[in-house]
N, C-alpha and C. Protein backbone atom coordinates (compact mmCIF):
# COMPACT_ATOMS: atom_id res chain seq x y z
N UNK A 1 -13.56 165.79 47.50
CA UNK A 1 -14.65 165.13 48.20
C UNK A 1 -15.84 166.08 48.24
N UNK A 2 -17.22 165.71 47.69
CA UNK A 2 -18.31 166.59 47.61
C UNK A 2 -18.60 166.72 49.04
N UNK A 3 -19.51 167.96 49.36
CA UNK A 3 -20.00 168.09 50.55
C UNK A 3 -21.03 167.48 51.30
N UNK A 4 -21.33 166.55 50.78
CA UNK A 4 -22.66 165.59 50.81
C UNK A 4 -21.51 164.37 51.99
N UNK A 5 -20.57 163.86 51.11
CA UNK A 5 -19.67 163.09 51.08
C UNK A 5 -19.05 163.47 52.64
N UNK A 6 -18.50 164.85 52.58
CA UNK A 6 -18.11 165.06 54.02
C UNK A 6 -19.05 165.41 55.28
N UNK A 7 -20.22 165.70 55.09
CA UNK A 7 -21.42 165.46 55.96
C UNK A 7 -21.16 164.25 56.54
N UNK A 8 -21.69 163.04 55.36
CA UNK A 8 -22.36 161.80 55.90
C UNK A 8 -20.91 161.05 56.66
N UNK A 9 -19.67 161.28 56.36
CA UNK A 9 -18.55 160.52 56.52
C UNK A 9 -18.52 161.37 58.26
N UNK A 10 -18.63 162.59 58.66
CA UNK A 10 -18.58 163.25 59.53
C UNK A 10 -19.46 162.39 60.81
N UNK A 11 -20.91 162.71 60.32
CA UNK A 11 -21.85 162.06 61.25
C UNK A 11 -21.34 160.52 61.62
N UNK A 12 -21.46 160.13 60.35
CA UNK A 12 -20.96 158.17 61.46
C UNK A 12 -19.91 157.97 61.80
N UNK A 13 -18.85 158.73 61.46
CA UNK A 13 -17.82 158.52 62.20
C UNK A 13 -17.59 159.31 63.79
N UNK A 14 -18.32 160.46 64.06
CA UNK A 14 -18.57 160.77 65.20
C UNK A 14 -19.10 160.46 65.99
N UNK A 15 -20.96 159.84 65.77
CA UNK A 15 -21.90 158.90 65.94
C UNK A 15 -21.23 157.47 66.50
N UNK A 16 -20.06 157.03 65.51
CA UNK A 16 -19.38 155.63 66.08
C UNK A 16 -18.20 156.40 67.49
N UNK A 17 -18.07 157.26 67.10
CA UNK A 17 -16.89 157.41 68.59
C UNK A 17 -17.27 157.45 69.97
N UNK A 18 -18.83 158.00 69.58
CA UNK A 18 -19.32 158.61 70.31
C UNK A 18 -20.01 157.27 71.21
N UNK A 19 -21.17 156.71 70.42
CA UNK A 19 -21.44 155.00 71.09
C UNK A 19 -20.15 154.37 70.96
N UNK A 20 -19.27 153.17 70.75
CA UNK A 20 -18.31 152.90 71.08
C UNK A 20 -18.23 153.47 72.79
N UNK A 21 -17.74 154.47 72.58
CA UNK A 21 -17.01 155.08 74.38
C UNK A 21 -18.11 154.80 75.45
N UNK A 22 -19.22 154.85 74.54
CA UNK A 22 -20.59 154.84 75.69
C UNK A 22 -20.28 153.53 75.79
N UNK A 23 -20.73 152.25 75.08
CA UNK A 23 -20.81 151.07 74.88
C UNK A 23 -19.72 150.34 75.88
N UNK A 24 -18.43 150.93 76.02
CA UNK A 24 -17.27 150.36 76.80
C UNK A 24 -17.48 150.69 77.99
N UNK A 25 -17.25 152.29 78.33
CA UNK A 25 -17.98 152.66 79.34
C UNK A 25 -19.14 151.75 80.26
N UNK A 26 -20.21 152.08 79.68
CA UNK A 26 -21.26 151.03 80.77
C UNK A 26 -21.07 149.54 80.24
N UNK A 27 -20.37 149.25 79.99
CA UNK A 27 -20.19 147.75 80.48
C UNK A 27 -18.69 146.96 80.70
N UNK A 28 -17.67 148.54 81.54
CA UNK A 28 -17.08 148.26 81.85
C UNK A 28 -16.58 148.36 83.54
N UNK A 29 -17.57 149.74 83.45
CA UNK A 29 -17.59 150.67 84.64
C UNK A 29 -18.53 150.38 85.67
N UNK A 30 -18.63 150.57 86.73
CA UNK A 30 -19.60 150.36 87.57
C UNK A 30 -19.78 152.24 87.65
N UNK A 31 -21.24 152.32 88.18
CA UNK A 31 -21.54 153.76 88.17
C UNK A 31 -20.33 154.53 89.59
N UNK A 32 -20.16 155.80 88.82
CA UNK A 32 -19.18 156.36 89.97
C UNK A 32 -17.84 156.38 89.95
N UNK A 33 -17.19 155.19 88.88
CA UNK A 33 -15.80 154.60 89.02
C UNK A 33 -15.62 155.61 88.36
N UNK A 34 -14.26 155.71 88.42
CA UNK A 34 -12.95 156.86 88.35
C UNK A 34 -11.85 156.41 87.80
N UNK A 35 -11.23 156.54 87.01
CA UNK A 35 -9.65 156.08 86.47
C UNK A 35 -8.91 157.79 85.95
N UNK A 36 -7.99 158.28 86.33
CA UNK A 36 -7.03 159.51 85.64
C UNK A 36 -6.29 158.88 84.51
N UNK A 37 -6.45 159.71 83.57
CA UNK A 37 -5.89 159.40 82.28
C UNK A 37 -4.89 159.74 82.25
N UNK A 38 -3.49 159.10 82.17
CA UNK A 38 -2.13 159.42 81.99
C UNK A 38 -1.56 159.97 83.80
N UNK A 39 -2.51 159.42 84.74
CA UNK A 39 -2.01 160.39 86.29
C UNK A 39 -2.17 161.23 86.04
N UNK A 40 -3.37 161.98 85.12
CA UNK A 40 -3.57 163.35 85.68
C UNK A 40 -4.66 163.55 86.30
N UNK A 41 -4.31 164.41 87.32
CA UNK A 41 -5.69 164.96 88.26
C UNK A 41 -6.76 165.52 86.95
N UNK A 42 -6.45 166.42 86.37
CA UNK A 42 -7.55 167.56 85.56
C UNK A 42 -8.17 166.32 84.55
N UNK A 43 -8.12 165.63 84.23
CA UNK A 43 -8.76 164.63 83.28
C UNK A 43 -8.80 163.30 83.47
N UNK A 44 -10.51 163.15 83.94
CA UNK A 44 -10.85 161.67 84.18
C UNK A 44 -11.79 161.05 83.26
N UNK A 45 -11.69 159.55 83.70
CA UNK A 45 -13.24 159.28 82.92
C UNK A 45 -14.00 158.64 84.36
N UNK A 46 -14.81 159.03 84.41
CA UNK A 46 -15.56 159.07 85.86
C UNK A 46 -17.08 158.60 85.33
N UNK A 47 -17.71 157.48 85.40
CA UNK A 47 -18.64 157.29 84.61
C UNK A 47 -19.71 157.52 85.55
N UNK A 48 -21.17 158.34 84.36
CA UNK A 48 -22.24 158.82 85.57
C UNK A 48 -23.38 158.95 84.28
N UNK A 49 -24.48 158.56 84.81
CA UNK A 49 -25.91 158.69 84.09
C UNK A 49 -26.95 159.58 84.30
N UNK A 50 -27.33 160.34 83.44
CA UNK A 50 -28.27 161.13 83.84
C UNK A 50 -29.87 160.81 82.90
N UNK A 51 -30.52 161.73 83.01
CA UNK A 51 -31.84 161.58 82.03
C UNK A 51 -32.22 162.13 80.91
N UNK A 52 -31.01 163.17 80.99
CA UNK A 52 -30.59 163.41 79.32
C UNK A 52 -30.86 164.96 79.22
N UNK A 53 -30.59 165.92 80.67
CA UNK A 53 -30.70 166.89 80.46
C UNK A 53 -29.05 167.50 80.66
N UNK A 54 -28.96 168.67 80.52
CA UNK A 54 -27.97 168.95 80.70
C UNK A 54 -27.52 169.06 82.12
N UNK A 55 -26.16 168.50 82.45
CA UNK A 55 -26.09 168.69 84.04
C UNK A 55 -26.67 168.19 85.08
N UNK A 56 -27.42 167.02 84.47
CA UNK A 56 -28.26 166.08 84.75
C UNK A 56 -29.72 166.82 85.48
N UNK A 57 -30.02 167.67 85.45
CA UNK A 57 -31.36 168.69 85.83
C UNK A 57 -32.26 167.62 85.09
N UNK A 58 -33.62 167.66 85.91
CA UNK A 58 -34.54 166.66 85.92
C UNK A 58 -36.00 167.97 85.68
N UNK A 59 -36.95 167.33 85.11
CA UNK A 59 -38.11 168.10 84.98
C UNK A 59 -39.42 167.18 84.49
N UNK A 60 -40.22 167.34 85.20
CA UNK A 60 -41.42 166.48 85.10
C UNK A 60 -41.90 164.86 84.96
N UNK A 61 -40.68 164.12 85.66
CA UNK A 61 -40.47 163.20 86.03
C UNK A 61 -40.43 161.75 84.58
N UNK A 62 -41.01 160.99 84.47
CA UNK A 62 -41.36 160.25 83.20
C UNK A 62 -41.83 160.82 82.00
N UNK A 63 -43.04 162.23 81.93
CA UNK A 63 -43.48 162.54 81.42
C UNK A 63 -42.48 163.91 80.57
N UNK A 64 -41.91 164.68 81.47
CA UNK A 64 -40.84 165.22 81.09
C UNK A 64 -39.58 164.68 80.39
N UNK A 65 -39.15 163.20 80.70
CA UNK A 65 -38.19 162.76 80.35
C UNK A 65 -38.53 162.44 78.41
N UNK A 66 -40.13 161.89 78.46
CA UNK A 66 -40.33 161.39 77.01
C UNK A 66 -40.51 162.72 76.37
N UNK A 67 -41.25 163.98 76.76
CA UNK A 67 -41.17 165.28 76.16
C UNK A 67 -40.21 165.76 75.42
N UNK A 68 -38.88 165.64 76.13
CA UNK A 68 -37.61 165.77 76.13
C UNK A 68 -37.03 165.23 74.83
N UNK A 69 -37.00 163.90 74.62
CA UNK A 69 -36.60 162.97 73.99
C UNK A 69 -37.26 163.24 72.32
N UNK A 70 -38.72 163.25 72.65
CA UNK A 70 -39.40 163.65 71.52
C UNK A 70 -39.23 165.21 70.71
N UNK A 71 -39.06 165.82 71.74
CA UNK A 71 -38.35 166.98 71.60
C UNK A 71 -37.17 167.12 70.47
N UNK A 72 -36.10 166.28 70.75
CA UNK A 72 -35.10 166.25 70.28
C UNK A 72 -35.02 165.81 68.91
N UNK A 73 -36.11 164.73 68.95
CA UNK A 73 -36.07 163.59 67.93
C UNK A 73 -36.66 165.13 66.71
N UNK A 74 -37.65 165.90 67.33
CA UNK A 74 -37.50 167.20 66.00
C UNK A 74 -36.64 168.09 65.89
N UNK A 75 -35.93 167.93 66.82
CA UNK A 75 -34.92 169.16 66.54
C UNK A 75 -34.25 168.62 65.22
N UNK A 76 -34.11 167.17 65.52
CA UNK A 76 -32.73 166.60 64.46
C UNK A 76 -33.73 166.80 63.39
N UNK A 77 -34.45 166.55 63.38
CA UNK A 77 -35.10 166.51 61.95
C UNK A 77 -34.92 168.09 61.44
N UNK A 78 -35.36 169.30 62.20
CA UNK A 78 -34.53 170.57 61.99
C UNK A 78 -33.21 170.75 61.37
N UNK A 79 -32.51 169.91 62.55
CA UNK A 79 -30.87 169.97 61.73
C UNK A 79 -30.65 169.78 60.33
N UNK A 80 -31.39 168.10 60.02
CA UNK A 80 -31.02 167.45 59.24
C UNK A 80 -31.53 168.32 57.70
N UNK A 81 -32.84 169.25 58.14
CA UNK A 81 -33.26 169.90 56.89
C UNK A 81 -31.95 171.48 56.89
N UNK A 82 -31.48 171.48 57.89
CA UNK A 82 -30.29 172.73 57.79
C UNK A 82 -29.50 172.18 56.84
N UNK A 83 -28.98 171.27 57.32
CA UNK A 83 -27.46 170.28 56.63
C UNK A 83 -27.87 170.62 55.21
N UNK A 84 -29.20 169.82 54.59
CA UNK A 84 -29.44 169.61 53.78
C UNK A 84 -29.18 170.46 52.79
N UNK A 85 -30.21 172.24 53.22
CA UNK A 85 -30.00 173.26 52.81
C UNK A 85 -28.51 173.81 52.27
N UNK A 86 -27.66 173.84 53.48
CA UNK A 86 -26.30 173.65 53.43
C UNK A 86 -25.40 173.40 53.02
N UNK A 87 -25.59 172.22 52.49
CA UNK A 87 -24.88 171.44 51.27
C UNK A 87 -25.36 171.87 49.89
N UNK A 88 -26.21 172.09 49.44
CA UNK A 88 -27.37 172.78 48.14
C UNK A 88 -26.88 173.75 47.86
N UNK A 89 -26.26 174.89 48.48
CA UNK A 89 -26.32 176.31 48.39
C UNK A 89 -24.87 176.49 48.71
N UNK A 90 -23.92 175.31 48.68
CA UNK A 90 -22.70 175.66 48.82
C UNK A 90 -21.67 176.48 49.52
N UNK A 91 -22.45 176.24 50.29
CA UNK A 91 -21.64 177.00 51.20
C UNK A 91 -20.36 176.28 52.32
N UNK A 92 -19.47 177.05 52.90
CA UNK A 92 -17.73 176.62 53.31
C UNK A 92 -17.85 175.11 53.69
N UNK A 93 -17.09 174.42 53.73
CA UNK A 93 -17.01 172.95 54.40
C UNK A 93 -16.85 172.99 56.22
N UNK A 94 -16.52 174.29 56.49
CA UNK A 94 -16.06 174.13 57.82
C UNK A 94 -17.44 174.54 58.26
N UNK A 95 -18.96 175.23 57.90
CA UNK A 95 -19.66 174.91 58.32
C UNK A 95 -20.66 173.68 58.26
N UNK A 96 -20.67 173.30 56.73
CA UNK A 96 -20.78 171.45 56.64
C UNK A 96 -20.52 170.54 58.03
N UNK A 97 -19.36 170.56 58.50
CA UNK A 97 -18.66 169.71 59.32
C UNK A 97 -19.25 170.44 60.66
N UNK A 98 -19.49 171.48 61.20
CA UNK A 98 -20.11 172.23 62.31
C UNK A 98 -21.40 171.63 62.61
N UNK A 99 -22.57 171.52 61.66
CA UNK A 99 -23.72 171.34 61.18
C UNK A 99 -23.83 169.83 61.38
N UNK A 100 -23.00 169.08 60.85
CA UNK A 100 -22.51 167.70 60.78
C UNK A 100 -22.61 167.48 62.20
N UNK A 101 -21.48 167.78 62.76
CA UNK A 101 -21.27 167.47 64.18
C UNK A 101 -22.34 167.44 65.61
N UNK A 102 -22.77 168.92 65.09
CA UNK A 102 -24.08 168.94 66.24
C UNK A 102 -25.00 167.91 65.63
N UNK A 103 -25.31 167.61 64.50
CA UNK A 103 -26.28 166.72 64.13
C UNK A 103 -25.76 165.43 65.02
N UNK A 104 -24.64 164.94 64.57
CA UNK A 104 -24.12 163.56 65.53
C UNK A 104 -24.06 163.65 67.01
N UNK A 105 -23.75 164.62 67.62
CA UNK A 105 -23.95 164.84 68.58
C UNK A 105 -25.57 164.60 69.01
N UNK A 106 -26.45 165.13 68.41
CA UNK A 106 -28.50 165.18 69.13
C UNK A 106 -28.65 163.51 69.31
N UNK A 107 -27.79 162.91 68.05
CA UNK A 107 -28.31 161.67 67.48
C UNK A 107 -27.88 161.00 68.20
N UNK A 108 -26.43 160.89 68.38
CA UNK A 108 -25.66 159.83 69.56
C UNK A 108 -26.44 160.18 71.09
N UNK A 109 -26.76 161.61 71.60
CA UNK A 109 -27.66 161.44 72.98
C UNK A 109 -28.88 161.00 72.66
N UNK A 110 -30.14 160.93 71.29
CA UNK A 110 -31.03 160.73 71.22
C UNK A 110 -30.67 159.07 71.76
N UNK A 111 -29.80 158.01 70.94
CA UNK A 111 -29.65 156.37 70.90
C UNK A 111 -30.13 156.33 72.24
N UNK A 112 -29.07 156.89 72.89
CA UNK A 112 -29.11 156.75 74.79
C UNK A 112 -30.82 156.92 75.06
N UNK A 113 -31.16 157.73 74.61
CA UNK A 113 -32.26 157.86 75.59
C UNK A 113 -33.44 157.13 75.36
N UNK A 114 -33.32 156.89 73.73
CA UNK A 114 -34.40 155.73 73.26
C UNK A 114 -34.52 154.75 73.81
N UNK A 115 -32.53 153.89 73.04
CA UNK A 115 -32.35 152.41 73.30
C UNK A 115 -31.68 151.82 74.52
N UNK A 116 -30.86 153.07 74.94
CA UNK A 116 -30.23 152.31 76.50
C UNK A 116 -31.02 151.78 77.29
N UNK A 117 -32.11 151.74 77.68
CA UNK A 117 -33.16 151.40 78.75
C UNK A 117 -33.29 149.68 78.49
N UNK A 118 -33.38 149.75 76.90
CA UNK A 118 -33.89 148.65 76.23
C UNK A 118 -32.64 147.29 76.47
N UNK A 119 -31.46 148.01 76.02
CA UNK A 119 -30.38 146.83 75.56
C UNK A 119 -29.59 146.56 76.61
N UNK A 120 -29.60 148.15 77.30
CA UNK A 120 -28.70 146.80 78.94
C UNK A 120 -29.52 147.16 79.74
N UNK A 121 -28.40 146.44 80.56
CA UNK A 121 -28.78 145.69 82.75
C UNK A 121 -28.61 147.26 82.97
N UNK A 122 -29.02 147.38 84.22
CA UNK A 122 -28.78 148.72 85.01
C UNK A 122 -27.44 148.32 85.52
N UNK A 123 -26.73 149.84 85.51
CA UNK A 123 -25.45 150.05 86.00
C UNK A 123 -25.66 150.25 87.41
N UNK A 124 -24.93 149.93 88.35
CA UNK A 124 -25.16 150.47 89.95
C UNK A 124 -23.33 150.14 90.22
N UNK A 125 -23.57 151.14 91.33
CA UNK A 125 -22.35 151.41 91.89
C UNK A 125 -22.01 150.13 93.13
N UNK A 126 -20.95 149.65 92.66
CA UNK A 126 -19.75 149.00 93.27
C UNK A 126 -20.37 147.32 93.00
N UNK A 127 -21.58 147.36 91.80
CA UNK A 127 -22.12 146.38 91.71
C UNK A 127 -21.68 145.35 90.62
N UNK A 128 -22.06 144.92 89.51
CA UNK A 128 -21.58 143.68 88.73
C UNK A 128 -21.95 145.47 87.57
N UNK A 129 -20.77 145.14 86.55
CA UNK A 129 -21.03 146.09 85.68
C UNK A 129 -22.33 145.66 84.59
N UNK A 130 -22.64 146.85 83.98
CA UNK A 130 -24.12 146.29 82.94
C UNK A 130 -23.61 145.65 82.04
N UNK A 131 -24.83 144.64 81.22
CA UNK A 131 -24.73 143.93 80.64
C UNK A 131 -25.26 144.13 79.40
N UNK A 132 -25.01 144.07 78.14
CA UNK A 132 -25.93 144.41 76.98
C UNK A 132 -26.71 143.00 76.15
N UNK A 133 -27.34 143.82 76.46
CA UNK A 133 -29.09 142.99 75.58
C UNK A 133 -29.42 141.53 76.53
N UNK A 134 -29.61 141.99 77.64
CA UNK A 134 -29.74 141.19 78.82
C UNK A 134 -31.22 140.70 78.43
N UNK A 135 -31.82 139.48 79.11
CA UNK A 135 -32.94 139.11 79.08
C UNK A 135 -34.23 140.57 79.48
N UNK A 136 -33.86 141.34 80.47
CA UNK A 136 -34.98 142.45 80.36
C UNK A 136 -34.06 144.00 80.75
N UNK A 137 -34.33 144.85 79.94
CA UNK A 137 -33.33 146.03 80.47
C UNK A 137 -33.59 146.64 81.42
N UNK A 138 -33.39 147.66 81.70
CA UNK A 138 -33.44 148.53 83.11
C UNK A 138 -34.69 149.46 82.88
N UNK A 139 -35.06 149.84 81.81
CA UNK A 139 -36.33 151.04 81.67
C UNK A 139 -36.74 150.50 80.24
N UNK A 140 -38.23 151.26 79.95
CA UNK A 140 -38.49 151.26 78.57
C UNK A 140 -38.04 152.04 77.89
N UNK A 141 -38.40 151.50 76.44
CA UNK A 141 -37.89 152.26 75.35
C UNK A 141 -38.45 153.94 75.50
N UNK A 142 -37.21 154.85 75.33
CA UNK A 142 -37.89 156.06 75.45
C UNK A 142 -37.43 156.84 76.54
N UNK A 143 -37.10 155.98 77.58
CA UNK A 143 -36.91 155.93 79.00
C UNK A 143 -35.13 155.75 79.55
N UNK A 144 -34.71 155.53 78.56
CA UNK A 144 -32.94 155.06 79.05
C UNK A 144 -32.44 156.53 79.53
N UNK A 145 -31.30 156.10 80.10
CA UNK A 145 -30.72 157.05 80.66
C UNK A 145 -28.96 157.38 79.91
N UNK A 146 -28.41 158.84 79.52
CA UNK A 146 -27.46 158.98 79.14
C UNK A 146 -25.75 158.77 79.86
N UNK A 147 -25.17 158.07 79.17
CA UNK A 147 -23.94 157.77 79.49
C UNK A 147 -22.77 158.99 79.48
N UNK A 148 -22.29 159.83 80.83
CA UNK A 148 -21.25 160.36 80.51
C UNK A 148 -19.98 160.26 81.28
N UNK A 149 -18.65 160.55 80.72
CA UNK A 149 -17.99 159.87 81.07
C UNK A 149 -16.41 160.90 81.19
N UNK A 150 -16.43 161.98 80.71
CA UNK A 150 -15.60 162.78 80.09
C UNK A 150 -15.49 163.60 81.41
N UNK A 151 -14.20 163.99 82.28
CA UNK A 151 -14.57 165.19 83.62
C UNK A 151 -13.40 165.45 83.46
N UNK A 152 -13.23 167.10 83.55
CA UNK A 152 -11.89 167.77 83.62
C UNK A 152 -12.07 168.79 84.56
N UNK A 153 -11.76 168.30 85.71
CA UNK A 153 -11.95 169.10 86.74
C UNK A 153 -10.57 169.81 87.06
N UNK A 154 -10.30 170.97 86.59
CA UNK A 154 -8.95 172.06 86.35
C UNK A 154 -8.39 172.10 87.53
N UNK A 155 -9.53 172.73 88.03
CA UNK A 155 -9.35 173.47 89.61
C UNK A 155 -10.40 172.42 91.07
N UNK A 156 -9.71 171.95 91.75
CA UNK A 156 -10.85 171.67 92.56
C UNK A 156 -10.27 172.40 94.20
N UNK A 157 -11.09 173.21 94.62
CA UNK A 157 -10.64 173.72 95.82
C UNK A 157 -11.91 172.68 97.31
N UNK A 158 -11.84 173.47 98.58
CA UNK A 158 -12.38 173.15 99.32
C UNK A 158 -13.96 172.59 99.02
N UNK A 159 -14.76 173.89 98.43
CA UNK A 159 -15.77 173.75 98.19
C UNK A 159 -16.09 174.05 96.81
N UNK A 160 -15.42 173.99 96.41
CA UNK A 160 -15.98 174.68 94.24
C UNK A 160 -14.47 173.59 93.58
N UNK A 161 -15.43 173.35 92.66
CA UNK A 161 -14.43 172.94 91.57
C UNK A 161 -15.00 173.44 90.33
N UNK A 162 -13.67 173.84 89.76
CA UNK A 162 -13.92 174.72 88.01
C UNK A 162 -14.04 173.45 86.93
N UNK A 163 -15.05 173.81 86.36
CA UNK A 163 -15.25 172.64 85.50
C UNK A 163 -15.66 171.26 85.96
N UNK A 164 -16.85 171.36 86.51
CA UNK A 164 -17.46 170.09 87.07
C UNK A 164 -18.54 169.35 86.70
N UNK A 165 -18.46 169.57 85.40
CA UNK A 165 -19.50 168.83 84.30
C UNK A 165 -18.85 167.86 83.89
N UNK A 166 -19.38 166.68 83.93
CA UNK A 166 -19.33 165.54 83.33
C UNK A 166 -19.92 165.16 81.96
N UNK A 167 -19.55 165.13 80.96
CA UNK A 167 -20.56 164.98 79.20
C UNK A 167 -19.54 163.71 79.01
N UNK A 168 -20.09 163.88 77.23
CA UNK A 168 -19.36 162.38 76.68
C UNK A 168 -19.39 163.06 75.20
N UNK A 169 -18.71 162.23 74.47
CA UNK A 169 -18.63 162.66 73.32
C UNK A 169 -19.59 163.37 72.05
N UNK A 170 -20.77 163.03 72.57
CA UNK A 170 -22.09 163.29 71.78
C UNK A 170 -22.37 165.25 72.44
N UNK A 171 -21.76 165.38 73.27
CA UNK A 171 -21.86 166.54 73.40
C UNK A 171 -20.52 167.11 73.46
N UNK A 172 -19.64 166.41 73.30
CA UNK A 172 -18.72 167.29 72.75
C UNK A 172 -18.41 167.41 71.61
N UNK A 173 -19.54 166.85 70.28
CA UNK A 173 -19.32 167.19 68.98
C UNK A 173 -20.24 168.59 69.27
N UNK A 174 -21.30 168.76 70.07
CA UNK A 174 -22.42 169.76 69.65
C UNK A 174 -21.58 171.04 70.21
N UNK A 175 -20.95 170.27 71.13
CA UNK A 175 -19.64 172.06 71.28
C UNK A 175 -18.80 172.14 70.48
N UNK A 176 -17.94 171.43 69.72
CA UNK A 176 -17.18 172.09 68.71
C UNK A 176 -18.08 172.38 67.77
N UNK A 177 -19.05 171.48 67.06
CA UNK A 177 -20.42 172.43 66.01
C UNK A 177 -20.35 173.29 66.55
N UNK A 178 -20.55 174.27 67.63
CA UNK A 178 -20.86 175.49 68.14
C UNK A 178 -20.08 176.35 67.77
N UNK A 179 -18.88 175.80 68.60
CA UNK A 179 -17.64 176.60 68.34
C UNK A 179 -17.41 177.08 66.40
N UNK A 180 -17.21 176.09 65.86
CA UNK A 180 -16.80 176.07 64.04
C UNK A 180 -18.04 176.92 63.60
N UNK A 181 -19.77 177.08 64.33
CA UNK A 181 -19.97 177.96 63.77
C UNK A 181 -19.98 179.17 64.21
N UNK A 182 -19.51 180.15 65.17
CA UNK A 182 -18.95 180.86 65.49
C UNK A 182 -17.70 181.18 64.55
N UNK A 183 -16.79 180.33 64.57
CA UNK A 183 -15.59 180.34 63.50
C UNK A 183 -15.95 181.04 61.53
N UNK A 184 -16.86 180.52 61.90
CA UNK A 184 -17.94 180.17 60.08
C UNK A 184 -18.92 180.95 60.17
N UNK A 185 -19.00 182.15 61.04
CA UNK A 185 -20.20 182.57 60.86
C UNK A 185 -20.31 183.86 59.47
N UNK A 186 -19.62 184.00 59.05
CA UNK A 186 -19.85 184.62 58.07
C UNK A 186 -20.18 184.01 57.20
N UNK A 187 -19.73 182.38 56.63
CA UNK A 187 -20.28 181.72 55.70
C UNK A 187 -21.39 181.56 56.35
N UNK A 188 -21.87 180.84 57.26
CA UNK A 188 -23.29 180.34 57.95
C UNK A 188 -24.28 180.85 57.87
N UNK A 189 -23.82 182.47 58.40
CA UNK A 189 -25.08 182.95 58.08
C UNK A 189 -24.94 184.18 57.32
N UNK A 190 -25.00 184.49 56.24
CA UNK A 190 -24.36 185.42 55.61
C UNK A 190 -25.06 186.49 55.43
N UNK A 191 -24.53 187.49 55.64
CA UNK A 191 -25.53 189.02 55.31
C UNK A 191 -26.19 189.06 54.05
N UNK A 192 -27.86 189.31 53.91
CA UNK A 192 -27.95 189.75 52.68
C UNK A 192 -28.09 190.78 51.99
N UNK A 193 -27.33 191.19 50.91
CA UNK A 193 -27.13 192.91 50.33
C UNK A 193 -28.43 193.37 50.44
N UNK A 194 -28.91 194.58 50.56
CA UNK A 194 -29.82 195.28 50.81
C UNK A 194 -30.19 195.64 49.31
N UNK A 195 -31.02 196.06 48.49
CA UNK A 195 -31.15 196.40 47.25
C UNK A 195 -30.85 198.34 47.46
C-alpha cells in the first residue's frame, strides 16, 4: 500500500469515527448525561460542549471564538502541506499515520466548530435531546460548539480528581499523532550530516 494510500485511508477513517461518536452523542444525550462503560467508575461517556478550546477555556468571546476557528482552518492547511512533504521524501509509515492522525483530528474539531451551530437544535440538560438539521440551529456558521464525550476519571478524591478532562475522538487522534511522533522522531525529523 503506497503512502499516499495510507494517509488518505487514515484521515477518513478517523474523521468518520470521530463524527459518527459526535453525531450519536448529541442526539442522543442530553448535555451532562453520564453512562459507565462496562460498570466502570474510571471510564465514562459524559457528554459536554465547549467552544473549542482546550479544557473548554474561553477567550474573547464571539470574536475570539471565530479567530480560533480560522486559526485552525491554517494550521490544517500547514499540516496538510507537512503530510504532503512527507509522503514525497519517503519517509517511515509510522510517521505518515502520526501526521495523518493529527491532521484528522484539527479537521474533525474544525466540522464542530464550523457546522455544528448550523445542523442541529441546541443540546440542554435534562431537556429533549438535539436534533439534526432542524428548521434553525443553535448558532451561526463558524460559531458551533465542540462535542466531547470521552472522561476517565482514574482517581476521584474529595476535592481533585486525576484526569478530569473530557475530549472526544478528534483529539484523541492529535494525541496519539503526538505520541507516534515522539516514537518516529528520528524518521520525522532527521538530523542533517554536517559537511
Amino acid at each position: 500500500m503506497s503512502k499516499k494510500t495510507i494517509a488518505i485511508l487514515t484521515v477518513i477513517l478517523a474523521i468518520l469515527i470521530d463524527q459518527i461518536s459526535k453525531i450519536y452523542i448529541k442526539t442522543h444525550f442530553s448535555l451532562g448525561e453520564e453512562i459507565k462503560v462496562l460498570g466502570l467508575d474510571w471510564f465514562r461517556i459524559h457528554f459536554t460542549e465547549n467552544n473549542g478550546m482546550a479544557w473548554g477555556f474561553e477567550f474573547g468571546g464571539k470574536a475570539g471564538k471565530l479567530f480560533l476557528t480560522l486559526f485552525r482552518l491554517v494550521a490544517v492547511s500547514g499540516i496538510i502541506y507537512w503530510l504532503v512533504q512527507t509522503i514525497k521524501s519517503k519517509i517511515h509509515n509510522g510517521v505518515v499515520i502520526a501526521i495523518s492522525l493529527i491532521l484528522a483530528g484539527a479537521i474533525g474539531n474544525i466540522i464542530d466548530s464550523v457546522f455544528y451551530g448550523v445542523i442541529f437544535s441546541a443540546s440542554t440538560h435534562r431537556g429533549p435531546v438535539a436534533t439534526m438539521f432542524p428548521d434553525e440551529g443553535y448558532a451561526e456558521m463558524f460559531f458551533g460548539k465542540v462535542v466531547d464525550m470521552l472522561y476517565f476519571p482514574i482517581y476521584q478524591g474529595e476535592s481533585f480528581t486525576f484526569f478530569n478532562a473530557i475530549f472526544n475522538g478528534a483529539d484523541s487522534w492529535i494525541t496519539i499523532g503526538v505520541i507516534l511522533l515522539f516514537i518516529y522522531n528520528k524518521h520525522a525529523f532527521p538530523k542533517t550530516k554536517k559537511e
